[in-house]
N, C-alpha and C. Protein backbone atom coordinates (compact mmCIF):
# COMPACT_ATOMS: atom_id res chain seq x y z
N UNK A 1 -129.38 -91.75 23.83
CA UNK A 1 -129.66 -90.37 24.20
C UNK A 1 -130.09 -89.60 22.94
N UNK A 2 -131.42 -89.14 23.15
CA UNK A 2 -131.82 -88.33 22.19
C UNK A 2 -130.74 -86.81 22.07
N UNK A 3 -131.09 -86.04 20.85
CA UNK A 3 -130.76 -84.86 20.79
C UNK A 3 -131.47 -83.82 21.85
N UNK A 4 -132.58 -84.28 22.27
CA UNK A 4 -133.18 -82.87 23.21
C UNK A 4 -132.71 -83.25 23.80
N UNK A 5 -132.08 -84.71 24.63
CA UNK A 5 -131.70 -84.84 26.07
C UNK A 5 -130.66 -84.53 25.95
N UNK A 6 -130.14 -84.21 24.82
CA UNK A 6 -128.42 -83.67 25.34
C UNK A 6 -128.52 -82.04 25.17
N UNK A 7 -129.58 -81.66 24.60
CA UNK A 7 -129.78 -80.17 24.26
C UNK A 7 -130.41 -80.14 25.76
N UNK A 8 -131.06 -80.58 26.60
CA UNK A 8 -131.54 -80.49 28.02
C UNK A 8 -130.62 -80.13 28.44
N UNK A 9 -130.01 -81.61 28.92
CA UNK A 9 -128.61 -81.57 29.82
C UNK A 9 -127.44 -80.68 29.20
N UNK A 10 -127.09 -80.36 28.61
CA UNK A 10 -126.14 -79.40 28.01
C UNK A 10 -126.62 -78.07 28.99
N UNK A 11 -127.30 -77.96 29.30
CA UNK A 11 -128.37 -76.00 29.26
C UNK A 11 -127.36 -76.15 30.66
N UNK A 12 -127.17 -77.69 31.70
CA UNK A 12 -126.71 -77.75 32.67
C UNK A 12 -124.88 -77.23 32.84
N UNK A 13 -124.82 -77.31 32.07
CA UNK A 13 -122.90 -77.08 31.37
C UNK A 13 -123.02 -75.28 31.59
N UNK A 14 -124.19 -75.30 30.95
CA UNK A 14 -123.81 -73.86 30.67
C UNK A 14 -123.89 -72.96 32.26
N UNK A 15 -125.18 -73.23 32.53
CA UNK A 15 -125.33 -72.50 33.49
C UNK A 15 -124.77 -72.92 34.50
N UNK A 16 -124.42 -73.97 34.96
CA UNK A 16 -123.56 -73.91 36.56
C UNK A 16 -121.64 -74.00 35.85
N UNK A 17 -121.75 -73.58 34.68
CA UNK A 17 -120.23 -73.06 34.00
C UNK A 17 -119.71 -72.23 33.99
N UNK A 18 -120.96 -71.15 33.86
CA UNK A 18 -120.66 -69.66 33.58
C UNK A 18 -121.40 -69.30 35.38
N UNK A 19 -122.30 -69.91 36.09
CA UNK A 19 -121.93 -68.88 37.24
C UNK A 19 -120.74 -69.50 38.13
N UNK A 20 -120.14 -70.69 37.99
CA UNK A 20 -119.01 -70.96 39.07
C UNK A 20 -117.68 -70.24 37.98
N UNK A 21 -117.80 -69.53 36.63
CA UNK A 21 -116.72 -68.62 36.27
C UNK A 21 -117.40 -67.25 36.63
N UNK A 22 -118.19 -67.11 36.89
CA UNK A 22 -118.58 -65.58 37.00
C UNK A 22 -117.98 -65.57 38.81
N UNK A 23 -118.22 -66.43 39.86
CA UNK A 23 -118.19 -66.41 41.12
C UNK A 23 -116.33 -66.01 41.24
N UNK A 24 -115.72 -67.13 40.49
CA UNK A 24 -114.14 -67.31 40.56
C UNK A 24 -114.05 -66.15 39.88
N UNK A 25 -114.58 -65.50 39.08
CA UNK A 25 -113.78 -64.15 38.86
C UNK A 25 -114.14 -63.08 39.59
N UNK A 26 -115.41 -62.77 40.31
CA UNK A 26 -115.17 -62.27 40.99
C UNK A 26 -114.46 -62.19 42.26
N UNK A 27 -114.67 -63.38 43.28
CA UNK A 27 -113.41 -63.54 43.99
C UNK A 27 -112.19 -63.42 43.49
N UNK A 28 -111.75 -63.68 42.55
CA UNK A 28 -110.69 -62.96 41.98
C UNK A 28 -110.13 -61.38 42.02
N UNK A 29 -111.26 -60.72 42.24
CA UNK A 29 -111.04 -59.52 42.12
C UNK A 29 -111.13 -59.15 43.34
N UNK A 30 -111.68 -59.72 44.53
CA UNK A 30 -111.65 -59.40 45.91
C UNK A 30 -110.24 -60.49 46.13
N UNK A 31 -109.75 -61.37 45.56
CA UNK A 31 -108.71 -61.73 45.84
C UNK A 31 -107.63 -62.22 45.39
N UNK A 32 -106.57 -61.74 45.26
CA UNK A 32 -105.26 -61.83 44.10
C UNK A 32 -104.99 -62.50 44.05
N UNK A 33 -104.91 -63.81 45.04
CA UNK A 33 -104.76 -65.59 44.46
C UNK A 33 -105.18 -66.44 43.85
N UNK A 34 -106.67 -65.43 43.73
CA UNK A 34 -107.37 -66.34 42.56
C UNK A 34 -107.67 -66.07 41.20
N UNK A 35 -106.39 -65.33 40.58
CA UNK A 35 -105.88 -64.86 39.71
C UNK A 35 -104.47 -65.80 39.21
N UNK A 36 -105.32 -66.71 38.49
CA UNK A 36 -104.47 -67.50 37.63
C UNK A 36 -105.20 -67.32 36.16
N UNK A 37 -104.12 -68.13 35.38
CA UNK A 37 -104.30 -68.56 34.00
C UNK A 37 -105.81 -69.36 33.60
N UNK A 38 -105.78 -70.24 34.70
CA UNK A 38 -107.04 -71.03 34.64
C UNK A 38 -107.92 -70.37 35.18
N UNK A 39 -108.58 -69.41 35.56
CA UNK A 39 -109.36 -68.96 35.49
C UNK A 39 -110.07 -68.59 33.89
N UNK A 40 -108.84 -67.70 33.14
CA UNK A 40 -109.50 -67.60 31.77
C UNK A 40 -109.78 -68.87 31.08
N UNK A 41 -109.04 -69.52 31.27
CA UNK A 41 -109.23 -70.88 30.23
C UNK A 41 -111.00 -71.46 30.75
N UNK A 42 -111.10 -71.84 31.58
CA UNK A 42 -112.46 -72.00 32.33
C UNK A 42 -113.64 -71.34 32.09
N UNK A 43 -113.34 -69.70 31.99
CA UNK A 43 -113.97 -68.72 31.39
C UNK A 43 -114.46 -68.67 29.99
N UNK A 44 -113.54 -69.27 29.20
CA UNK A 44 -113.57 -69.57 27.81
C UNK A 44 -114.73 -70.70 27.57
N UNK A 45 -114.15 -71.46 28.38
CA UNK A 45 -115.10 -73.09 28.14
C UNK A 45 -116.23 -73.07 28.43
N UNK A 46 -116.80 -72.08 29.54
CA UNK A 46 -117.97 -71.25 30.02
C UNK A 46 -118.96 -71.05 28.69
N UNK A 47 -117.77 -70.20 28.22
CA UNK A 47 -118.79 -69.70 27.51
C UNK A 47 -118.63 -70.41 25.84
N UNK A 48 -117.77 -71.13 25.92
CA UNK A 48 -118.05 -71.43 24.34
C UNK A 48 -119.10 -73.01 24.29
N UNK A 49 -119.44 -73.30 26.01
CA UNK A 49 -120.55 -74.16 25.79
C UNK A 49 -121.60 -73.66 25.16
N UNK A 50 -121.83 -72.11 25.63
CA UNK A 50 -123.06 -71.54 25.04
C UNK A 50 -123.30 -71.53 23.45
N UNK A 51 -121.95 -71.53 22.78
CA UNK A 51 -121.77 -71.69 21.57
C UNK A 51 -122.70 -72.98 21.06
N UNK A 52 -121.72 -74.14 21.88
CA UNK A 52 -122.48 -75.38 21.08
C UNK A 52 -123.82 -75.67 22.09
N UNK A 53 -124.78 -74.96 22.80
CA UNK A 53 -125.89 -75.52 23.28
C UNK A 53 -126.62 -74.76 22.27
N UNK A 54 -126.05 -73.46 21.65
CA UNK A 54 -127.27 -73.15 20.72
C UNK A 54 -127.00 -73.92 19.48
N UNK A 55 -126.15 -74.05 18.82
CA UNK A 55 -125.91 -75.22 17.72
C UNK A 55 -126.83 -76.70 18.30
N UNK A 56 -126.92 -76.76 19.15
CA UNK A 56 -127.77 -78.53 19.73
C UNK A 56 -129.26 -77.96 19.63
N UNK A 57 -129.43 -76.41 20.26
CA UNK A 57 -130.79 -76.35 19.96
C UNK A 57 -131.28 -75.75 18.35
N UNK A 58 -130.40 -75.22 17.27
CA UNK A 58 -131.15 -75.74 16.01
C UNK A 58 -130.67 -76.79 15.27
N UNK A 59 -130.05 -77.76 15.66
CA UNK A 59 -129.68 -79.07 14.87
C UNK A 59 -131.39 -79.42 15.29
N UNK A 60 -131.40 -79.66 16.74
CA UNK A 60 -132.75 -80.32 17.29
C UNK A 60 -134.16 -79.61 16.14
N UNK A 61 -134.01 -78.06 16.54
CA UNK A 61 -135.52 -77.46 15.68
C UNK A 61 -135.26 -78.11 14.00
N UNK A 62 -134.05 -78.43 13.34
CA UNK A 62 -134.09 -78.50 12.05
C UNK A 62 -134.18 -79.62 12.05
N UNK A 63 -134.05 -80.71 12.95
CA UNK A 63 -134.20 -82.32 12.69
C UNK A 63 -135.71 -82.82 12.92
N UNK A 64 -136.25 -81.78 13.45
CA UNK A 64 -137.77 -82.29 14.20
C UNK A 64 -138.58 -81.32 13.96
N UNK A 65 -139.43 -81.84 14.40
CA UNK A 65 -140.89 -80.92 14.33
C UNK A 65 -141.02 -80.10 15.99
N UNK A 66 -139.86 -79.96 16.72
CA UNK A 66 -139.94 -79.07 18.05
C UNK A 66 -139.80 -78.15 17.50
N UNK A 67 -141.54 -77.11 18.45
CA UNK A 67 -141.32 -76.14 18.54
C UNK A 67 -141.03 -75.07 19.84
N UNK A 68 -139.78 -74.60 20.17
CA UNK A 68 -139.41 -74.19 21.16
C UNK A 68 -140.75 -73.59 22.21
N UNK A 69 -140.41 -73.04 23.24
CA UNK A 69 -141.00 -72.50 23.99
C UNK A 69 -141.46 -71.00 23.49
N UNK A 70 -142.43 -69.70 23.91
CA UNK A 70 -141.84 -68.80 23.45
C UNK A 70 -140.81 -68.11 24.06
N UNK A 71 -140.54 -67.56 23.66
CA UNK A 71 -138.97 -66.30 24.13
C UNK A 71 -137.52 -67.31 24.65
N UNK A 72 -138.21 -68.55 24.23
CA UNK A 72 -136.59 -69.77 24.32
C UNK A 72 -135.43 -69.13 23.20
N UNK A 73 -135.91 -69.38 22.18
CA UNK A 73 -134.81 -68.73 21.48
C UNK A 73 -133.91 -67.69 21.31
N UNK A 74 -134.77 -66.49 22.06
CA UNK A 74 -134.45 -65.08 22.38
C UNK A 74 -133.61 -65.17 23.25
N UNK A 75 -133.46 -65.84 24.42
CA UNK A 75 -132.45 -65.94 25.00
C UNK A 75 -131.29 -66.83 25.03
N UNK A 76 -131.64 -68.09 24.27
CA UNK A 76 -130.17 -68.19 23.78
C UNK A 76 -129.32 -67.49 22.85
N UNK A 77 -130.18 -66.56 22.09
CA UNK A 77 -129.28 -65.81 21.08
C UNK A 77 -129.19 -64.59 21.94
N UNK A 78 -129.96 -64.27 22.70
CA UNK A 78 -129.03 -63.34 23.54
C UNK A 78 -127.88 -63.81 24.94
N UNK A 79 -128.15 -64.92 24.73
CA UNK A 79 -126.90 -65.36 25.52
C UNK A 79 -125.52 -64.95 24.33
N UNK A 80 -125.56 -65.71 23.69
CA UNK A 80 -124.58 -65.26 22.39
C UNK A 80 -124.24 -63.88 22.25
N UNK A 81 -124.88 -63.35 22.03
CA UNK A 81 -124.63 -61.65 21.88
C UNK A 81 -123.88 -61.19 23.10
N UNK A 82 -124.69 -61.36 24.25
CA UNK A 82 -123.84 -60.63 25.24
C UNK A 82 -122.41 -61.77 25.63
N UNK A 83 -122.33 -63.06 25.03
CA UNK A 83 -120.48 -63.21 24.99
C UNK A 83 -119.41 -62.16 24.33
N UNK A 84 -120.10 -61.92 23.10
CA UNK A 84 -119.43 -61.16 22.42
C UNK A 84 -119.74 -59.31 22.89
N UNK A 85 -120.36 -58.85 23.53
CA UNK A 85 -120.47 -57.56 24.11
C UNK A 85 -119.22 -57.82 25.42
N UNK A 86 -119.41 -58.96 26.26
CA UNK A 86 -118.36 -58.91 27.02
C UNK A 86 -116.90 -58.96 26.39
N UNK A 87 -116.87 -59.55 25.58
CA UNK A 87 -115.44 -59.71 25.29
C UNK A 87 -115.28 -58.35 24.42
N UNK A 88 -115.51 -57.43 23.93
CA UNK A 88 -115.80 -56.42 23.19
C UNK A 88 -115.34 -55.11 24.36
N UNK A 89 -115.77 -55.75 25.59
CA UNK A 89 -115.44 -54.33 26.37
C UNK A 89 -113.86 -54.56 26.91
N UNK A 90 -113.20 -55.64 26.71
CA UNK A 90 -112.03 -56.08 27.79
C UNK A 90 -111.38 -55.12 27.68
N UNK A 91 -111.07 -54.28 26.61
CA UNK A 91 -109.81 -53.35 26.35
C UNK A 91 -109.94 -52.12 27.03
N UNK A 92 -111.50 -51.90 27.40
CA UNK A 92 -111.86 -50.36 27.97
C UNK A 92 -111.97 -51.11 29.50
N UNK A 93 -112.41 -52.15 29.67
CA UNK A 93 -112.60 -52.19 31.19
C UNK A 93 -110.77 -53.33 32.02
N UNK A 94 -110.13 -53.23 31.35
CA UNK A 94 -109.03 -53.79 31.91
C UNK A 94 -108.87 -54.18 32.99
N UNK A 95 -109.11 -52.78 33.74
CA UNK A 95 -108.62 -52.32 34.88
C UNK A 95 -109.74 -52.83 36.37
N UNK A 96 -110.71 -53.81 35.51
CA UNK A 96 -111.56 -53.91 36.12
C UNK A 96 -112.05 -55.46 35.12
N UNK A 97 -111.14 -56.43 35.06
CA UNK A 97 -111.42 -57.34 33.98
C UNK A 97 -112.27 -58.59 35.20
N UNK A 98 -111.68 -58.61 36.24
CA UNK A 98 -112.49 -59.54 36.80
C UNK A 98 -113.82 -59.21 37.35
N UNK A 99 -114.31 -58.02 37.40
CA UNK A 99 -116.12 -57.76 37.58
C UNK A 99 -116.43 -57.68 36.47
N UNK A 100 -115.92 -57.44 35.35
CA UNK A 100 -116.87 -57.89 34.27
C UNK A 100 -117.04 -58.91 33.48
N UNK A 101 -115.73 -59.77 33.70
CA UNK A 101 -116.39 -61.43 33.68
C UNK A 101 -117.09 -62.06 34.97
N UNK A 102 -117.18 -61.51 35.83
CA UNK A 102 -118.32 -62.27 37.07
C UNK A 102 -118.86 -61.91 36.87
N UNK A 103 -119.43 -60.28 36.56
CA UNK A 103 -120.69 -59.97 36.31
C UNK A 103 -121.50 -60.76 35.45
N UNK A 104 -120.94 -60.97 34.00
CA UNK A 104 -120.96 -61.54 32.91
C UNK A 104 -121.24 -62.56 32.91
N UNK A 105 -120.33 -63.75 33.51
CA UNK A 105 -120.77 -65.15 34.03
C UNK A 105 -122.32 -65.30 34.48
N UNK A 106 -122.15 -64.47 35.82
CA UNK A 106 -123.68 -64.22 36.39
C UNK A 106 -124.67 -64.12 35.52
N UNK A 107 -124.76 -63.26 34.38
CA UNK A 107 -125.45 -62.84 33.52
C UNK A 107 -126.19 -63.65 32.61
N UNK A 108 -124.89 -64.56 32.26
CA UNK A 108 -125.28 -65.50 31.34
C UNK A 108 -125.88 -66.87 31.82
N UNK A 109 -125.47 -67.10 33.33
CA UNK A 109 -126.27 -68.14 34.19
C UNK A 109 -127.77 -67.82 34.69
N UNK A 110 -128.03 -66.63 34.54
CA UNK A 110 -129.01 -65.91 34.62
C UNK A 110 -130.09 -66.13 33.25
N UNK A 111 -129.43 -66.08 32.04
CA UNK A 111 -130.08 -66.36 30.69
C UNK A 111 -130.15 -67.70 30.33
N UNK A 112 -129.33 -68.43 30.83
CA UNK A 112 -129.72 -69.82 30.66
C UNK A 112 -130.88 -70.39 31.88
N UNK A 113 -130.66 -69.86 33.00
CA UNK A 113 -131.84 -70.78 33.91
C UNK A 113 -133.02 -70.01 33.29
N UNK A 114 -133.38 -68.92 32.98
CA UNK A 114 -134.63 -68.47 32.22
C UNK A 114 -134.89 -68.79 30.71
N UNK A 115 -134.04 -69.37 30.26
CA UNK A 115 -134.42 -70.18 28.79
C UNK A 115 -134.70 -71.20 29.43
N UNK A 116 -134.25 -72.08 30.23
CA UNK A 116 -134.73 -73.86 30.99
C UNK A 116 -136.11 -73.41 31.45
N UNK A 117 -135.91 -72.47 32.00
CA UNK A 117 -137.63 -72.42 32.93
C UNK A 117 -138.40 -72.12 31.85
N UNK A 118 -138.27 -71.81 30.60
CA UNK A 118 -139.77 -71.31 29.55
C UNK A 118 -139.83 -73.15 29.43
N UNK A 119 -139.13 -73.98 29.35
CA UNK A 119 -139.06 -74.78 28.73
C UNK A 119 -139.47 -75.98 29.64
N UNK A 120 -138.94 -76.25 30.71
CA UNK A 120 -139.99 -76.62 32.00
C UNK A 120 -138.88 -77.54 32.41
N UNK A 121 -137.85 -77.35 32.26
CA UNK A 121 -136.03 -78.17 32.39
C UNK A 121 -136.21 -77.97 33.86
């Protein structure tokens, strides 16, 4: 397995990671049983794939002569950014913590299938 094929298949982690945590948290918030511990932990792993799919995609640009798609990169680093904007609001939105990690989830499954599609994944 090459590095793009795991920088491919990885993009898959992310995005059906972060919208089946964005879905469970929002049902969560329409429903109080699905308010466990594992939800955050899941949530976490969500998103710290995004961490290492952008680390796979510049190991890949610095090992090779790939040159991304355009606006590929823009959205994995704005995938990144808005992890850290979500987690940035938890303290003001508390009261409302499970729509803004579903939202969020959504968001970021949203930025990964539009980085795959510049790219033809």
């Amino acid at each position: 397995m090459t590095l793009a094929d795991l920088h491919q298949g990885w993009a898959w982690v992310v995005v059906v990671g972060n919208a089946a945590a964005g879905v469970w948290a929002l049902g969560a918030h329409r429903w109080p049983a699905l308010r466990v511990r594992a939800l955050w932990w899941f949530t976490a792993a969500a998103q710290i794939a995004i961490f290492v799919e952008v680390a796979l995609g510049v190991a890949l640009m610095s090992s090779s002569d790939v040159e991304p798609p355009e606006l590929h990169e823009f959205y994995g680093f704005v995938a990144l950014i808005t992890v850290g904007i979500i987690y940035s609001y938890r303290n003001q939105m508390r009261n409302r913590l499970h729509l803004l990690y579903g939202g969020g989830g959504l968001f970021l499954m949203g930025l990964g299938l539009r980085a795959m599609s510049l790219s033809g994944s």
